[in-house]
Protein backbone atom coordinates (compact mmCIF):
# COMPACT_ATOMS: atom_id res chain seq x y z
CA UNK A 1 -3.56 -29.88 20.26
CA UNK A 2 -5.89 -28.79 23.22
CA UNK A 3 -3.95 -30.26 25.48
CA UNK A 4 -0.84 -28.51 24.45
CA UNK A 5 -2.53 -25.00 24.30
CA UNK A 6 -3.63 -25.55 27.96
CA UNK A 7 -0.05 -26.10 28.33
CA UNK A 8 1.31 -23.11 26.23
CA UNK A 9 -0.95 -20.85 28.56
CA UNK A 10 -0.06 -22.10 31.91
CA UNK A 11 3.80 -22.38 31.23
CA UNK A 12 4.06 -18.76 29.43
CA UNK A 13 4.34 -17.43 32.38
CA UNK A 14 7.42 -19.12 34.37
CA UNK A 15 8.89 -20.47 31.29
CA UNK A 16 8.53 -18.43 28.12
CA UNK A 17 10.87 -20.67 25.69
CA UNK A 18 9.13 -23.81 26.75
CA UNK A 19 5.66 -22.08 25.40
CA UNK A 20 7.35 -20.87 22.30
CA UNK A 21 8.23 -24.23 21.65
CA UNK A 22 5.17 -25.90 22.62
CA UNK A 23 3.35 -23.14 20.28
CA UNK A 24 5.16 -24.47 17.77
CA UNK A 25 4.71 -27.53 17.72
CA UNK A 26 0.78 -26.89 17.78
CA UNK A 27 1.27 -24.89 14.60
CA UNK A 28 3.67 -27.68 12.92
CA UNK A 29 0.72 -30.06 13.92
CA UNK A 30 -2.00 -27.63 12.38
CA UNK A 31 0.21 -27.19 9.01
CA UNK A 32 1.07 -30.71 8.73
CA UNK A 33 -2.87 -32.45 9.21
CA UNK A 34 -4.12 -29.50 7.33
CA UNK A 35 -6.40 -28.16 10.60
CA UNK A 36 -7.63 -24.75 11.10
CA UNK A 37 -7.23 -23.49 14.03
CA UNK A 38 -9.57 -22.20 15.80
CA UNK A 39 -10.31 -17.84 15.88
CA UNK A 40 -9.11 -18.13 19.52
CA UNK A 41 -5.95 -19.71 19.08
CA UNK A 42 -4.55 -18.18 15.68
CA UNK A 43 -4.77 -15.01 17.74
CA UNK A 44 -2.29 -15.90 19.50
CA UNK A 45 0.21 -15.93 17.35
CA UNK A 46 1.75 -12.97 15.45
CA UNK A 47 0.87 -12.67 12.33
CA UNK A 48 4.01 -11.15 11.01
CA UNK A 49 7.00 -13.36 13.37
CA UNK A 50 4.76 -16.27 13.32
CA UNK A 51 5.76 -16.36 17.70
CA UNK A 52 3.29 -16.52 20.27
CA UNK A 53 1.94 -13.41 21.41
CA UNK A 54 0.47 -13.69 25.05
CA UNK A 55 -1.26 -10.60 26.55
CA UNK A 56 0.83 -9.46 28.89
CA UNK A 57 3.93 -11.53 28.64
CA UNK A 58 5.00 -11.25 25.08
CA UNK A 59 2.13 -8.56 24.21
CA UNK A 60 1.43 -5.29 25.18
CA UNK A 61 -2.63 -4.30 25.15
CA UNK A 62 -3.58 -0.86 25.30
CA UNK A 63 -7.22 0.63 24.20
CA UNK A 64 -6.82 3.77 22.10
CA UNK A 65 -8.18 7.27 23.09
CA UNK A 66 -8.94 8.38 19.68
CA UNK A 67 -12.46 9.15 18.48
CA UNK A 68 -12.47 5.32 16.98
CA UNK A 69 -12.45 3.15 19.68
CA UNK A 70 -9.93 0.43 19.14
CA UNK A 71 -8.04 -2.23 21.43
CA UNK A 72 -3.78 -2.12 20.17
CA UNK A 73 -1.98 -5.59 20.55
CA UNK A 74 1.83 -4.75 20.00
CA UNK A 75 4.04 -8.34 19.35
CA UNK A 76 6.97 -7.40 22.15
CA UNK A 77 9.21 -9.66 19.35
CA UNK A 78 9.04 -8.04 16.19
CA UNK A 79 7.16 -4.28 17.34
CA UNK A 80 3.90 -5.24 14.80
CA UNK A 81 0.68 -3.72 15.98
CA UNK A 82 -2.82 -4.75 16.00
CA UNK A 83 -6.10 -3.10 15.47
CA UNK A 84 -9.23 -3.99 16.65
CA UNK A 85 -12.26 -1.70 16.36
CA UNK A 86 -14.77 -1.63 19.30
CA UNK A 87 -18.07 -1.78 18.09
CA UNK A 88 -19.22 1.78 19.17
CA UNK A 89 -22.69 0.32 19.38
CA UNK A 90 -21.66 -1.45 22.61
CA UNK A 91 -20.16 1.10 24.65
C-alpha cells in the first residue's frame, strides 16, 4: 500500500484518473485486510465522495480570516468543506 500511495502522489499530477484509480485500490486493499490507514493518508480522501482529494489538484486550501483561525479544504468533486482549527497557541 506504500508503494501505491507514492504512486497516487507522483501521478496526480499528469494523470488524475490513473491516481483515482490507484486510490482506490489502496482503499479496496485497506477495507478488504481490515487495515487502518494511517491519519496521513485517510486525509486524503473525501470523506463525503469517498475520491481522493489532493491539495491543489482536486482540493482547494484556503486559511480563513475570521477571528478563529482555521485552514478550509474544499473536495473540487462533490463542493464538501473542511475545517481545521489552528491552535491559536501557536501563532
Amino acid at each position: 500500500m506504500e508503494i501505491l500511495l507514492r504512486n497516487v502522489l507522483d501521478t496526480a499530477k499528469y494523470d488524475p484518473t490513473l491516481a483515482e484509480k490507484q486510490a482506490m485500490l489502496i482503499r479496496r486493499i485497506s477495507m478488504r485486510y481490515r487495515i487502518r490507514l494511517p491519519y496521513e493518508v485517510r486525509q486524503l480522501f473525501c470523506k463525503r465522495c469517498k475520491r481522493l482529494i489532493i491539495p491543489g489538484v482536486t482540493s482547494r486550501v484556503r486559511i480563513g480570516r475570521s477571528s478563529i483561525r482555521a485552514i478550509r479544504i474544499t473536495c473540487l468533486h462533490c463542493n464538501h468543506i473542511y475545517r481545521k482549527i489552528i491552535d491559536s497557541k501557536q501563532g
